[in-house]
PDB file of N, CA and C in Angstrom:
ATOM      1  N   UNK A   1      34.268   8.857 -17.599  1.00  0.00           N
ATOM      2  CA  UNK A   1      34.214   7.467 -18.011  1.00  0.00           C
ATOM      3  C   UNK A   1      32.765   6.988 -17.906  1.00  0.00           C
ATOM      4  N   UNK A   2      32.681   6.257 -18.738  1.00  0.00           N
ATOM      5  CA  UNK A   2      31.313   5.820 -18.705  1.00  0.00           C
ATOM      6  C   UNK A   2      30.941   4.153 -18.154  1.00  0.00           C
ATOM      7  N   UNK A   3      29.975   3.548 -17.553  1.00  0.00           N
ATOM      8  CA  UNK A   3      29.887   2.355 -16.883  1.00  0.00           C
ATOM      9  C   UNK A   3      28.749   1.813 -18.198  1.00  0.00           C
ATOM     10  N   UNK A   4      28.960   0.317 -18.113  1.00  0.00           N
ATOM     11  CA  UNK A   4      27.927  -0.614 -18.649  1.00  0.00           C
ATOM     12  C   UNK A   4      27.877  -1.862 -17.987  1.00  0.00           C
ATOM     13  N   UNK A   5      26.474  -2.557 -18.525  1.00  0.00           N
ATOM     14  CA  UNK A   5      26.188  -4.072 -17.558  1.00  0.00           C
ATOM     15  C   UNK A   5      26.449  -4.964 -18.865  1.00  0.00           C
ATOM     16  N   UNK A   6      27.526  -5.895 -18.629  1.00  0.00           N
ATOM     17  CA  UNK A   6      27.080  -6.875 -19.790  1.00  0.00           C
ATOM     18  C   UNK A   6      27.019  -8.316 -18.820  1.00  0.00           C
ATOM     19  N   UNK A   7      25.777  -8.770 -19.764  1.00  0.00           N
ATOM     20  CA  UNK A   7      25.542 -10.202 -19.486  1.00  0.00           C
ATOM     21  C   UNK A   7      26.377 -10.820 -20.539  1.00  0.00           C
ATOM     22  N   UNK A   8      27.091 -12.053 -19.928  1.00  0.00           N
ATOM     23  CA  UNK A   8      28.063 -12.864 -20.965  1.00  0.00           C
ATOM     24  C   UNK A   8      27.515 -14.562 -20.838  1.00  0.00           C
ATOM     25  N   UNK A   9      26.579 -15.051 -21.364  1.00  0.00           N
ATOM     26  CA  UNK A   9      26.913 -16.670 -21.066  1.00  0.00           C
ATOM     27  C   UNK A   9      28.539 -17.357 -20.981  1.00  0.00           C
ATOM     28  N   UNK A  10      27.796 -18.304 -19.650  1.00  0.00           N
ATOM     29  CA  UNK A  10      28.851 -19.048 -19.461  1.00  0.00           C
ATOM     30  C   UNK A  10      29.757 -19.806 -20.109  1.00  0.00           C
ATOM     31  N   UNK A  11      29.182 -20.042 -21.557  1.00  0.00           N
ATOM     32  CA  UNK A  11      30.022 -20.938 -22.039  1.00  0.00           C
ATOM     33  C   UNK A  11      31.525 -19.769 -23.122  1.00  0.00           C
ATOM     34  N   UNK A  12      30.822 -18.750 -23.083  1.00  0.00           N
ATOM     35  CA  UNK A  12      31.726 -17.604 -23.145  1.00  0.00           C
ATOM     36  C   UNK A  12      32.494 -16.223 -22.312  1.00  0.00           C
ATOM     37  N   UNK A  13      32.526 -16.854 -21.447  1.00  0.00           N
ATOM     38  CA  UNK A  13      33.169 -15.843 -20.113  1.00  0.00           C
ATOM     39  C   UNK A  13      34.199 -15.869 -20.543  1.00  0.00           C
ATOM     40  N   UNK A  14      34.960 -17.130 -20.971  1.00  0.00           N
ATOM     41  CA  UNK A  14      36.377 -16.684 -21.278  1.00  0.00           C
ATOM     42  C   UNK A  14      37.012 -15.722 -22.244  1.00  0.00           C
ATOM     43  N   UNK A  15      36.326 -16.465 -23.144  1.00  0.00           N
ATOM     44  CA  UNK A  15      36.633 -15.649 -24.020  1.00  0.00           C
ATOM     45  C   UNK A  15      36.417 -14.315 -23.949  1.00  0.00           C
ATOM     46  N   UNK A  16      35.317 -13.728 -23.655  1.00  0.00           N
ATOM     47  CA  UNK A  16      34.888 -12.188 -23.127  1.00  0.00           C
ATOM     48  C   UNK A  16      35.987 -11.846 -22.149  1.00  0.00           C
ATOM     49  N   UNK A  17      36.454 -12.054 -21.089  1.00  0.00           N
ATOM     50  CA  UNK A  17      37.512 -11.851 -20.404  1.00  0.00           C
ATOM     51  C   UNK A  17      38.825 -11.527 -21.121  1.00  0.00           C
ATOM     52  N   UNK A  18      39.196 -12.580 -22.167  1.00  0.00           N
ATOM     53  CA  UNK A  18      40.355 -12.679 -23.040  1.00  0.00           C
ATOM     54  C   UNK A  18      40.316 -11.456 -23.668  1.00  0.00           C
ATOM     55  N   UNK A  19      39.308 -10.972 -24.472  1.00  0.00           N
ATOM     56  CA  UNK A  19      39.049  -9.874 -25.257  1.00  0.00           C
ATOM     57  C   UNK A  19      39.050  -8.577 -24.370  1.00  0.00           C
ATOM     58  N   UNK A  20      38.479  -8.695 -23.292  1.00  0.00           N
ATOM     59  CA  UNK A  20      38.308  -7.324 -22.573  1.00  0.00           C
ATOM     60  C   UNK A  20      40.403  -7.166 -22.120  1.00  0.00           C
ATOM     61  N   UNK A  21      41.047  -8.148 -21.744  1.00  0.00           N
ATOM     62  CA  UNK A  21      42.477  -7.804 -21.173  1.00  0.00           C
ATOM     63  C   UNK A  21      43.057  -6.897 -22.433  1.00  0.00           C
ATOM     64  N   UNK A  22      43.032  -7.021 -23.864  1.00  0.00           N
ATOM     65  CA  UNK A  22      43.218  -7.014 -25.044  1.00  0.00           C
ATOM     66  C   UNK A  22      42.834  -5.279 -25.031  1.00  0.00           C
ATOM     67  N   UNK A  23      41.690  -4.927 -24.179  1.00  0.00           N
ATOM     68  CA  UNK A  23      41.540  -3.588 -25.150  1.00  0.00           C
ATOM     69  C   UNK A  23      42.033  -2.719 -23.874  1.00  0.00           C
ATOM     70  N   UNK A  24      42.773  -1.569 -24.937  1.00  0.00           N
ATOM     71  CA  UNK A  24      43.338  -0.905 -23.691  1.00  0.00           C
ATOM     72  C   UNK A  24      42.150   0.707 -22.911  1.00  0.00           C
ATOM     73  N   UNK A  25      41.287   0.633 -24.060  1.00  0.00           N
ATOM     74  CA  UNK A  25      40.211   1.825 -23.374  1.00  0.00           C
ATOM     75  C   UNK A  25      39.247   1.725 -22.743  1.00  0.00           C
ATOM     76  N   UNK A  26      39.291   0.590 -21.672  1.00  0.00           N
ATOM     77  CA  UNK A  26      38.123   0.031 -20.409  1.00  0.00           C
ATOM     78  C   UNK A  26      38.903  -0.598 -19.296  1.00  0.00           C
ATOM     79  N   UNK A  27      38.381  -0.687 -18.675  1.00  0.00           N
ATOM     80  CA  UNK A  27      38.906  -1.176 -17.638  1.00  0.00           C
ATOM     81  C   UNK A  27      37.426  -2.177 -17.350  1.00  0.00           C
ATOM     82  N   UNK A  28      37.404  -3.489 -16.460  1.00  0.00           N
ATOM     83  CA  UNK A  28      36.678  -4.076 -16.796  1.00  0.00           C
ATOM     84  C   UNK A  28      36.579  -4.589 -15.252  1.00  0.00           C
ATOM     85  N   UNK A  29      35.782  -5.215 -14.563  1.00  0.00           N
ATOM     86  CA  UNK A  29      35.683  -5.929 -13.540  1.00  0.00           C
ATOM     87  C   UNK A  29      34.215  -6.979 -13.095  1.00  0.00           C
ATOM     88  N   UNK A  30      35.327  -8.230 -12.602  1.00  0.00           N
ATOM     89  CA  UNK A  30      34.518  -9.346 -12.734  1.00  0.00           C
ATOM     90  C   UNK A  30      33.127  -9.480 -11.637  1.00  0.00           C
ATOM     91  N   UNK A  31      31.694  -9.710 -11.467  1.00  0.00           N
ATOM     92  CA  UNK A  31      31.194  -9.236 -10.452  1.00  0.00           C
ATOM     93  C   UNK A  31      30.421 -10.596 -10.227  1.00  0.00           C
ATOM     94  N   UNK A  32      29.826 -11.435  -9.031  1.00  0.00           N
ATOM     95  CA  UNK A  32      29.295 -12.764  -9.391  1.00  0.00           C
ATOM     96  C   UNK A  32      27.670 -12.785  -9.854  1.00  0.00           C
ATOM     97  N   UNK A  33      27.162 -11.087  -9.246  1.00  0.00           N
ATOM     98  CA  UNK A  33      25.896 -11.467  -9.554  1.00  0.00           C
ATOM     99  C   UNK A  33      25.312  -9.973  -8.387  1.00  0.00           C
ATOM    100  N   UNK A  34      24.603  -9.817  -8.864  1.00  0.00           N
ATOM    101  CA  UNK A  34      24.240  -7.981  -8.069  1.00  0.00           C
ATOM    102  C   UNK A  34      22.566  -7.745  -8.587  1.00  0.00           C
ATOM    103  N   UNK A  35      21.956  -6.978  -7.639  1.00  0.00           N
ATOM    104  CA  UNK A  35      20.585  -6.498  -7.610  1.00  0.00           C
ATOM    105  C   UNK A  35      20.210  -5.921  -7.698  1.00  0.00           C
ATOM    106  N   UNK A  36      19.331  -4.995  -8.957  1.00  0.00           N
ATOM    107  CA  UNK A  36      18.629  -3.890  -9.162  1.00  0.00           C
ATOM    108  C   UNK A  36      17.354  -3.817  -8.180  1.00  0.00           C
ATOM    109  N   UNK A  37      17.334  -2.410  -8.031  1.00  0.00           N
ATOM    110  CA  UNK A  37      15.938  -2.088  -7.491  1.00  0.00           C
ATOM    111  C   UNK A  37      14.521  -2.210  -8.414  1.00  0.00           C
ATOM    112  N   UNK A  38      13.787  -2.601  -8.347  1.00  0.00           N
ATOM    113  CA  UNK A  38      12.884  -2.414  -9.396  1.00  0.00           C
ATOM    114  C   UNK A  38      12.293  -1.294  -9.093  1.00  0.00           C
ATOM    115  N   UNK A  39      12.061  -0.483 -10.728  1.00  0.00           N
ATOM    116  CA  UNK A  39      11.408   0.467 -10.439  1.00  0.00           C
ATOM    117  C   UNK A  39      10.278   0.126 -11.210  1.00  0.00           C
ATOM    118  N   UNK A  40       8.839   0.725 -10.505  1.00  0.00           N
ATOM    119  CA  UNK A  40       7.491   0.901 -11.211  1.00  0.00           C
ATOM    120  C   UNK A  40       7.361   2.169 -11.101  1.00  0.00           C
ATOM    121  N   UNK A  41       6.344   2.576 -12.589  1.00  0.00           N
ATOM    122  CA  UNK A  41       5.644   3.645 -13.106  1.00  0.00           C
ATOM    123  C   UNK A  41       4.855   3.964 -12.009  1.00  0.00           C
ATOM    124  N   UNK A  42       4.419   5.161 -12.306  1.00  0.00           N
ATOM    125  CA  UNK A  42       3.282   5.807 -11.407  1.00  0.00           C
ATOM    126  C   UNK A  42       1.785   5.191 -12.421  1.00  0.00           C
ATOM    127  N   UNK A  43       0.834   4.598 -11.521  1.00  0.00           N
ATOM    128  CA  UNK A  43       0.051   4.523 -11.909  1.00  0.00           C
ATOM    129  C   UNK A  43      -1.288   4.428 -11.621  1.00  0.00           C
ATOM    130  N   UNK A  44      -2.763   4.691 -12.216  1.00  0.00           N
ATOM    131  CA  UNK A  44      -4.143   4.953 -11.260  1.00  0.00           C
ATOM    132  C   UNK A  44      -4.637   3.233 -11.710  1.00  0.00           C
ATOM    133  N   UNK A  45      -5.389   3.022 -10.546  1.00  0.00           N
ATOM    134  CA  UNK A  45      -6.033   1.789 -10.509  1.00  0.00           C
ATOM    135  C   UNK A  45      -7.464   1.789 -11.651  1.00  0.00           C
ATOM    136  N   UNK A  46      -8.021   1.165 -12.360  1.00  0.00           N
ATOM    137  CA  UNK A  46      -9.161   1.343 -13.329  1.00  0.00           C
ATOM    138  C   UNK A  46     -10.188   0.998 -12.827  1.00  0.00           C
ATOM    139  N   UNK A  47     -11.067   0.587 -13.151  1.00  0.00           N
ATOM    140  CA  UNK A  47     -12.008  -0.594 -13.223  1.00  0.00           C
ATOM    141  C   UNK A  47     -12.057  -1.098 -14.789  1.00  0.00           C
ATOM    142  N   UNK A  48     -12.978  -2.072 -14.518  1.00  0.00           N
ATOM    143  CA  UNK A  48     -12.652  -2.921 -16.278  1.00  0.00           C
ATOM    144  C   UNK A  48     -13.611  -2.270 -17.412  1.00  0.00           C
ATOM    145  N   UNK A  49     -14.530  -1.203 -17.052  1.00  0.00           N
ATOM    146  CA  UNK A  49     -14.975  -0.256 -18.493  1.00  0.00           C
ATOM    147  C   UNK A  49     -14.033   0.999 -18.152  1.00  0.00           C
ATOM    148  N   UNK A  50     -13.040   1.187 -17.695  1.00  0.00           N
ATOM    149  CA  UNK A  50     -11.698   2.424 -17.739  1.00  0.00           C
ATOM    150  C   UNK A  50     -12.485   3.931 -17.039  1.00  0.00           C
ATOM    151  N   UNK A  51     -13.231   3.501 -15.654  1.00  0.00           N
ATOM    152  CA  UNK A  51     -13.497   4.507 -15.086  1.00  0.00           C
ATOM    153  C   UNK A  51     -12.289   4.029 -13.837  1.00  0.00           C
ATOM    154  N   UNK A  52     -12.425   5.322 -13.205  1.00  0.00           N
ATOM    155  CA  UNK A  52     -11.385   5.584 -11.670  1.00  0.00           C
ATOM    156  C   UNK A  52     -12.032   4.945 -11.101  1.00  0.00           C
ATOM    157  N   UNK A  53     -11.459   4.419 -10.325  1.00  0.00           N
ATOM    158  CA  UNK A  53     -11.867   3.280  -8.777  1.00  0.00           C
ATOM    159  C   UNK A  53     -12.194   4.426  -7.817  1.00  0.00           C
ATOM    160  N   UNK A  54     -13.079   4.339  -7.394  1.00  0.00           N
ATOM    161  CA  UNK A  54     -13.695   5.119  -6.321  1.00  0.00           C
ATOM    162  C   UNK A  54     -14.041   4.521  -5.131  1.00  0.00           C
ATOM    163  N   UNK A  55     -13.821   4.894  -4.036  1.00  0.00           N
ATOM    164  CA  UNK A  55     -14.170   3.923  -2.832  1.00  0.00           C
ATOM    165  C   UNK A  55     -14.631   5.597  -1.842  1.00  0.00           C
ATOM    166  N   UNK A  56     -15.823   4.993  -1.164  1.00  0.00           N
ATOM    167  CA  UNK A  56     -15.984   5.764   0.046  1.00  0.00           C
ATOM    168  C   UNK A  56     -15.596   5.285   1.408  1.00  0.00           C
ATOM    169  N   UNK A  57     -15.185   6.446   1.776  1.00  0.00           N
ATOM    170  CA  UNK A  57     -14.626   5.817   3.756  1.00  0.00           C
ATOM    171  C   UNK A  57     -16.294   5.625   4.561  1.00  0.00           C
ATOM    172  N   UNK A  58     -16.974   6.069   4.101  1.00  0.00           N
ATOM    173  CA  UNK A  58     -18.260   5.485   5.392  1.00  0.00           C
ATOM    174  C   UNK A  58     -18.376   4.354   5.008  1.00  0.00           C
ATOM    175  N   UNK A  59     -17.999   3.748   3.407  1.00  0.00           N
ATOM    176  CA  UNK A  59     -18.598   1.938   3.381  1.00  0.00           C
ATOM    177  C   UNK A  59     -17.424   1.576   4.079  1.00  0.00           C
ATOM    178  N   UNK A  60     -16.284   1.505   4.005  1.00  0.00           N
ATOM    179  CA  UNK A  60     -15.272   1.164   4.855  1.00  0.00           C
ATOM    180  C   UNK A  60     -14.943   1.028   6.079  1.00  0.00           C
ATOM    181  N   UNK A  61     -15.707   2.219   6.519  1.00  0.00           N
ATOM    182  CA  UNK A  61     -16.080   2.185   8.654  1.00  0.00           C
ATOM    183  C   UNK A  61     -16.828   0.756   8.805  1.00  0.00           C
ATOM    184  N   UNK A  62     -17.731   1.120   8.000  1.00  0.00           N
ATOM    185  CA  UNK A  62     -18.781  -0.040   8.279  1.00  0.00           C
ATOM    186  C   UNK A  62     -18.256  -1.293   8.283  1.00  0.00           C
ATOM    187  N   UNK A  63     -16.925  -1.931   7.689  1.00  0.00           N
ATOM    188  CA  UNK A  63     -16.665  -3.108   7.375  1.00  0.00           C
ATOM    189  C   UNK A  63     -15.414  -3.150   8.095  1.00  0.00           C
ATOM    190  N   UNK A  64     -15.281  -2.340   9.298  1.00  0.00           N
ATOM    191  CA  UNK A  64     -14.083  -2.592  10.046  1.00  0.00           C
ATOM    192  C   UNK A  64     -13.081  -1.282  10.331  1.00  0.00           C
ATOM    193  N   UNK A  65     -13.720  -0.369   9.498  1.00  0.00           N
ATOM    194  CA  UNK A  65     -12.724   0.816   9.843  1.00  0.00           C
ATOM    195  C   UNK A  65     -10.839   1.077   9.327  1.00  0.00           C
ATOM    196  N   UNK A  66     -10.115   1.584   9.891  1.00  0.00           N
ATOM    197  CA  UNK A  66      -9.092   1.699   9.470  1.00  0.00           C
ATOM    198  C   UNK A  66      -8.398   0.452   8.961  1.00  0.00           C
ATOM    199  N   UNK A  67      -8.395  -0.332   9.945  1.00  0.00           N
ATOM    200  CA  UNK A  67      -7.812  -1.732   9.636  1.00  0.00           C
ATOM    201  C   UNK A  67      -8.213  -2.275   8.089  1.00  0.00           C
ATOM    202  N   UNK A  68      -9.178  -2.697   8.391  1.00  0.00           N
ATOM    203  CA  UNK A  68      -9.949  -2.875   6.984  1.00  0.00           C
ATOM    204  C   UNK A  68      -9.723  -2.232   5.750  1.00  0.00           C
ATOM    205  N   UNK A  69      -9.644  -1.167   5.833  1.00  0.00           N
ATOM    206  CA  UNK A  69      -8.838  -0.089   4.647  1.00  0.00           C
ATOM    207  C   UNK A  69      -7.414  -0.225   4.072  1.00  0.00           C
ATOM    208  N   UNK A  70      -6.239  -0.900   5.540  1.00  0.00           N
ATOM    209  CA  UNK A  70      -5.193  -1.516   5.244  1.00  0.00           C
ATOM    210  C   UNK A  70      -5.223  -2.498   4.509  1.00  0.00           C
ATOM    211  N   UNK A  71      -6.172  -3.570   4.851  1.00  0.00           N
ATOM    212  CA  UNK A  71      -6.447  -5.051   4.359  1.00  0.00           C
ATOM    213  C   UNK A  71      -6.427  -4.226   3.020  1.00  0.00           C
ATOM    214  N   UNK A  72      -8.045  -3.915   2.352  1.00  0.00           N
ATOM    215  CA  UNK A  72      -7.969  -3.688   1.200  1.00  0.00           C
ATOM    216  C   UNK A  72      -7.090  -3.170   0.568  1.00  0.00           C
ATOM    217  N   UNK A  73      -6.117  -2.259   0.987  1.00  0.00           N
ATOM    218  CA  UNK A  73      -5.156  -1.309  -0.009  1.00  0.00           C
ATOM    219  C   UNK A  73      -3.847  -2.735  -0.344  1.00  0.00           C
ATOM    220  N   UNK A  74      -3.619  -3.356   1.150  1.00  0.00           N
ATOM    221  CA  UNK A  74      -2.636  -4.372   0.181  1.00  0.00           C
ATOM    222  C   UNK A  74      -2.820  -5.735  -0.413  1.00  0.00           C
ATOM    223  N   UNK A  75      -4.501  -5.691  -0.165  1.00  0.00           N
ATOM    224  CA  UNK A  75      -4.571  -6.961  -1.238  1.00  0.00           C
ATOM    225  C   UNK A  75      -4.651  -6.252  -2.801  1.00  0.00           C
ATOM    226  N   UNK A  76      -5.129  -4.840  -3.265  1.00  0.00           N
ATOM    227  CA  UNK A  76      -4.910  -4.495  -4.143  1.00  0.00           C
ATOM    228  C   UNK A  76      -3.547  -4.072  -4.533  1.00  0.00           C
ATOM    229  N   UNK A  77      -2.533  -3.973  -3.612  1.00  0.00           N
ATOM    230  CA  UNK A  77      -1.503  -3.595  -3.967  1.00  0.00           C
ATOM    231  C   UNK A  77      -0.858  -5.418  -4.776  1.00  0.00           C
ATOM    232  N   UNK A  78      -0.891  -6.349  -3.899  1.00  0.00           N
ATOM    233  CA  UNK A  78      -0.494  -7.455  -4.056  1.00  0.00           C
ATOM    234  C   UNK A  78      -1.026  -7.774  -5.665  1.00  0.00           C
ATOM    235  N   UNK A  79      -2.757  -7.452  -5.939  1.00  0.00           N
ATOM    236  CA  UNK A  79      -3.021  -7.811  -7.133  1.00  0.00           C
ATOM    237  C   UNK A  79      -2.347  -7.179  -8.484  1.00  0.00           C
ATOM    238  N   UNK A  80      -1.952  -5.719  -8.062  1.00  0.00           N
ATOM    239  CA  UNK A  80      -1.295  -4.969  -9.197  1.00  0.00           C
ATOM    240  C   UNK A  80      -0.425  -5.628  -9.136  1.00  0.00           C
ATOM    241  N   UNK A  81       0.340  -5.967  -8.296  1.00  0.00           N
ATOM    242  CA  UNK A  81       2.126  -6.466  -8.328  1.00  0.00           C
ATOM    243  C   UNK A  81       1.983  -8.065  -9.441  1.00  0.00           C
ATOM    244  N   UNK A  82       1.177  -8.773  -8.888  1.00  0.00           N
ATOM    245  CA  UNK A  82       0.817  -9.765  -9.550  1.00  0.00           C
ATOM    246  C   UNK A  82       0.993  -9.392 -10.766  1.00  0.00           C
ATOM    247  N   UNK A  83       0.103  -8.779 -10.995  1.00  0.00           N
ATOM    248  CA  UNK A  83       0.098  -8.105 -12.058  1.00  0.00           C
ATOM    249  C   UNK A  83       0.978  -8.221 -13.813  1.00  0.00           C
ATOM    250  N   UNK A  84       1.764  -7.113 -12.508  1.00  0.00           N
ATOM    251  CA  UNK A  84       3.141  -6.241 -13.649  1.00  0.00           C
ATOM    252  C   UNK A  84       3.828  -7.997 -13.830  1.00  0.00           C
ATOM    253  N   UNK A  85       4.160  -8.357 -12.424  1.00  0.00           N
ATOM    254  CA  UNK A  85       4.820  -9.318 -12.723  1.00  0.00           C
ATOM    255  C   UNK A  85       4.554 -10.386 -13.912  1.00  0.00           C
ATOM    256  N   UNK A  86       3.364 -10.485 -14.192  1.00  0.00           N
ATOM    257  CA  UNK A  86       2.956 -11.497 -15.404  1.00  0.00           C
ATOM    258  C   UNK A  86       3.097 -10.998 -16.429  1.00  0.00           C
ATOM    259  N   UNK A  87       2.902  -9.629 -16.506  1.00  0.00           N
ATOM    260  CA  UNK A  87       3.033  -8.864 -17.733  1.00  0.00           C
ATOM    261  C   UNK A  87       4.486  -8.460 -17.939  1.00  0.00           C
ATOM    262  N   UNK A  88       5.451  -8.738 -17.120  1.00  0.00           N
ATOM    263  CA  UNK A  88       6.596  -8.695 -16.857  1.00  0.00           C
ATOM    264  C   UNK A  88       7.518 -10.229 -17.570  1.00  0.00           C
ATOM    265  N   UNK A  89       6.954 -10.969 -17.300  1.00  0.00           N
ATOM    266  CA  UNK A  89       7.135 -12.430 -17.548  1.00  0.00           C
ATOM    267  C   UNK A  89       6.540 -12.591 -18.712  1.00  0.00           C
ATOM    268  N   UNK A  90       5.777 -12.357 -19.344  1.00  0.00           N
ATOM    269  CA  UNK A  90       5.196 -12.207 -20.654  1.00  0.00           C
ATOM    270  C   UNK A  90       6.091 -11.947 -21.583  1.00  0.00           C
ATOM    271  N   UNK A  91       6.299 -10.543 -21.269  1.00  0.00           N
ATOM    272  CA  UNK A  91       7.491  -9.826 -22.497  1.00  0.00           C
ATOM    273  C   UNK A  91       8.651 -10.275 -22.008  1.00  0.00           C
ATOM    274  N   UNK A  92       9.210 -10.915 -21.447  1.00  0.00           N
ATOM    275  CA  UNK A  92      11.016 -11.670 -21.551  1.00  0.00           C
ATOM    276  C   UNK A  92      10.696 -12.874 -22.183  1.00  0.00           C
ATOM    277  N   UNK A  93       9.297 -13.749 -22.407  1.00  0.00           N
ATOM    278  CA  UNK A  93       9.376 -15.013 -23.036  1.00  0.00           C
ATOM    279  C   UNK A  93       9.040 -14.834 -24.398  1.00  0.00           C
ATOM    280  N   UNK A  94       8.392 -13.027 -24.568  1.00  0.00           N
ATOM    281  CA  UNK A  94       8.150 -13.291 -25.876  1.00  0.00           C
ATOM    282  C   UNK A  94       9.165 -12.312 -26.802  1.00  0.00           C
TER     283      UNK A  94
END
């Protein structure tokens, strides 16, 4: 058997309900609302003329050491996320 997601607006649930009792090769069940995981691509960080981001660990000692290396990795993580998300929000409005 095979599974699917349908989105139904509200002002047609019923009717979608009515129709699904009607067919006899599904079986159907009502759910209020459920959460995908998001998945992201694998992907390399750029710079803005499309070379690899390069970072050395001795400039990094210098500015605090390990810690500091955390800081930076999740404010860049935060900026990619930003990111997708706008570019995410982009393509559902357009």
């Amino acid at each position: 058997m095979k599974s699917y997601r349908v989105k139904v607006r509200d002002e047609k649930a019923e009717f979608f309900e009515e129709l699904l009792r009607y067919l006899d090769f599904c079986d159907y069940e009502k759910v209020e609302g459920f959460s995908e995981p998001r998945i992201y691509p694998s992907f390399e960080i750029r710079s803005k003329d499309g070379n690899h981001k390069q970072g050395s660990k001795n400039s990094v000692k210098g500015s605090g050491g390990k810690f500091a290396d955390t800081e930076n990795s999740l404010e860049n993580l935060r900026e990619v996320m930003s990111r997708i998300d706008a570019l995410r929000d982009r393509s559902r409005k357009g």
